[in-house]
C-alpha atoms as a PDB file:
ATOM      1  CA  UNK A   1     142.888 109.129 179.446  1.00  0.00           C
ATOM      2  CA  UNK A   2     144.859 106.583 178.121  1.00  0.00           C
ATOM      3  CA  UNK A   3     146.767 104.287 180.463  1.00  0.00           C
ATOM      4  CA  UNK A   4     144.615 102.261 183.214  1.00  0.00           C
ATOM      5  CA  UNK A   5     145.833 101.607 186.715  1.00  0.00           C
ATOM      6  CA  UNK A   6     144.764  99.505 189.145  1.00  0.00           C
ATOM      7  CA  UNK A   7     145.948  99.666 192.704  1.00  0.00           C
ATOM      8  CA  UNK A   8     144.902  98.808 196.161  1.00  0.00           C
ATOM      9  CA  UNK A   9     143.916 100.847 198.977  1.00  0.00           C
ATOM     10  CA  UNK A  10     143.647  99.841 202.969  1.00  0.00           C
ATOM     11  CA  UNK A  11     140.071 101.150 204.266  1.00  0.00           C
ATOM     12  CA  UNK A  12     141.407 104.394 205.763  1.00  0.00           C
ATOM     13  CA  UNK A  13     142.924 105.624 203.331  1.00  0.00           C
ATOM     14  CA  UNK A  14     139.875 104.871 200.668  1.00  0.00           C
ATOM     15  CA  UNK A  15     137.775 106.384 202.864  1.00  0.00           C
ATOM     16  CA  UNK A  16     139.785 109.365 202.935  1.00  0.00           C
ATOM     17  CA  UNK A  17     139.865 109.766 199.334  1.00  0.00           C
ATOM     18  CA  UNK A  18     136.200 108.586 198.839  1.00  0.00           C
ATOM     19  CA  UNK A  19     135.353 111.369 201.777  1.00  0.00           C
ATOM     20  CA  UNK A  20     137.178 114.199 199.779  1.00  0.00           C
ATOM     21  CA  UNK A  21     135.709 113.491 196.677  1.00  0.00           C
ATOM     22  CA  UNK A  22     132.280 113.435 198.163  1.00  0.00           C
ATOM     23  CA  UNK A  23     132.747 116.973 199.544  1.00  0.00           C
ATOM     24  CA  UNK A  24     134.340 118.093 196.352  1.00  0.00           C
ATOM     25  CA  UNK A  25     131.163 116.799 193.798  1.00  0.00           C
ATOM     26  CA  UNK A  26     134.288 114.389 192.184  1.00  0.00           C
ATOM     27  CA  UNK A  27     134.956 111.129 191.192  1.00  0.00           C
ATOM     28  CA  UNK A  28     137.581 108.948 193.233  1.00  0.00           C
ATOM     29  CA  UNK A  29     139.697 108.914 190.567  1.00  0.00           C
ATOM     30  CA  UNK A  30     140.166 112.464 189.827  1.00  0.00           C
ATOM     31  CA  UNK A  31     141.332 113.355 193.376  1.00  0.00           C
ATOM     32  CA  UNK A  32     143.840 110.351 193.119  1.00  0.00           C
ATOM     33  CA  UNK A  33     145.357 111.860 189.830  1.00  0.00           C
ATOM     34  CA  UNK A  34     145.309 115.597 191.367  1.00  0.00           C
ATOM     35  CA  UNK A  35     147.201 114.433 194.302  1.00  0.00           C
ATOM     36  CA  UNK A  36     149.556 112.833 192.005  1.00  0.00           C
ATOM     37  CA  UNK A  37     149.993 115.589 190.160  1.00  0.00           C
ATOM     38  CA  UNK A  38     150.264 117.646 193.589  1.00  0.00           C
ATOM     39  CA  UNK A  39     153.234 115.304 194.668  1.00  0.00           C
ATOM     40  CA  UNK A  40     154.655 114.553 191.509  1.00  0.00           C
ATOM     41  CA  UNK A  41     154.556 117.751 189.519  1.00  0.00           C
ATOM     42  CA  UNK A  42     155.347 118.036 185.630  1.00  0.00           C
ATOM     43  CA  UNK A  43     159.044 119.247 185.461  1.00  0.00           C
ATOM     44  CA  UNK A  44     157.619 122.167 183.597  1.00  0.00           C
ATOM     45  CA  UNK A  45     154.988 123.113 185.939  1.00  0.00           C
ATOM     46  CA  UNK A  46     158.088 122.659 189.262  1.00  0.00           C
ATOM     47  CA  UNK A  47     159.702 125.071 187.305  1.00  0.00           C
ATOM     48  CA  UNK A  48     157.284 127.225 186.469  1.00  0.00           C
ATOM     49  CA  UNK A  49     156.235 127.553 190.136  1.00  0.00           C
ATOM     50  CA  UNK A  50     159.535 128.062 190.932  1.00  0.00           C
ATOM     51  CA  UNK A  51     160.184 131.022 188.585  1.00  0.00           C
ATOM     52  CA  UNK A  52     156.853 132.645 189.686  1.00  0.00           C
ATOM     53  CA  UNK A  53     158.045 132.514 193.381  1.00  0.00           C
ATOM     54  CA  UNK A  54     161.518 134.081 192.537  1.00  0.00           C
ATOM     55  CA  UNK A  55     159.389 136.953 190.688  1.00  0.00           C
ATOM     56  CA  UNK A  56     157.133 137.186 193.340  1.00  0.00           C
ATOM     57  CA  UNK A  57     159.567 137.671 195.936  1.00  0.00           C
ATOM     58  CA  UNK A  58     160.398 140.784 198.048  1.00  0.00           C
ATOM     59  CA  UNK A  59     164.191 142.423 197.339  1.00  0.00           C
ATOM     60  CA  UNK A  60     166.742 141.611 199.271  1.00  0.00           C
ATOM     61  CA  UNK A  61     168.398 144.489 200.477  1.00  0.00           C
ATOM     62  CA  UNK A  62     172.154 145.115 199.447  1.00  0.00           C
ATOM     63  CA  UNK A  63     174.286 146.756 201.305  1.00  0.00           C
ATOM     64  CA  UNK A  64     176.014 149.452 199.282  1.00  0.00           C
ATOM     65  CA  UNK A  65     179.452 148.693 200.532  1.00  0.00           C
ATOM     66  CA  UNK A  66     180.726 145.440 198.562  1.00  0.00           C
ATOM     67  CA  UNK A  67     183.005 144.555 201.107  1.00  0.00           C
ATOM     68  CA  UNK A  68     180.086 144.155 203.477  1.00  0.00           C
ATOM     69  CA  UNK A  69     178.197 142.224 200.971  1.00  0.00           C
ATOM     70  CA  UNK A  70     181.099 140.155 200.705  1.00  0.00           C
ATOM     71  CA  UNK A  71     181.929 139.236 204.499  1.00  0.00           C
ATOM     72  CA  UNK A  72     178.056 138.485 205.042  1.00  0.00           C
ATOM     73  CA  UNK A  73     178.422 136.364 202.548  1.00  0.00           C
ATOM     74  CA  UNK A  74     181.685 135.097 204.166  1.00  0.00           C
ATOM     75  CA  UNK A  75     179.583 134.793 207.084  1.00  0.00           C
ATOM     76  CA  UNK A  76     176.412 132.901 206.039  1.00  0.00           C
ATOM     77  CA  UNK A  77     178.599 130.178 204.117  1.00  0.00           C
ATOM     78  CA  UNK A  78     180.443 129.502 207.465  1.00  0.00           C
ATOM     79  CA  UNK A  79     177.222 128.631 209.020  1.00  0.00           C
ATOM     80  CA  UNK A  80     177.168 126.147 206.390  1.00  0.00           C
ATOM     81  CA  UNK A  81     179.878 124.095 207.005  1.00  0.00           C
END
């Protein structure tokens, strides 16, 4: 680590953080910079997760007309406006 930070807590929420890293064997300070990185995730790493969730994912199904692909899409950006 190189940078040092100093900020300040109200009780509840230290306690919550001091409680979780009791039950997790951890220091305060490494579930402060996981929940960092949880809610402020490396633009690689968003993108990454991203990518892995469009792989992941199910087919769509396609209809095998194209003009009924074309007036659900019609449809669905209608809802949008």
């Amino acid at each position: 680590m190189t940078r040092r930070l100093q900020i300040l807590l109200d009780e509840d929420r230290y306690q919550r953080v001091a409680a979780a890293a009791r039950a997790r064997r951890t220091s305060v300070a490494t579930v402060i910079r996981e929940a960092i990185d949880r809610g402020l995730p490396a633009d690689d790493d968003e993108r990454g997760t991203a990518l892995q969730r469009i792989l992941s994912a199910e087919p769509a199904p396609v209809p095998d007309d194209p003009a009924e692909l074309v007036a659900e899409l019609h449809e669905l950006r209608s809802r949008l406006r």
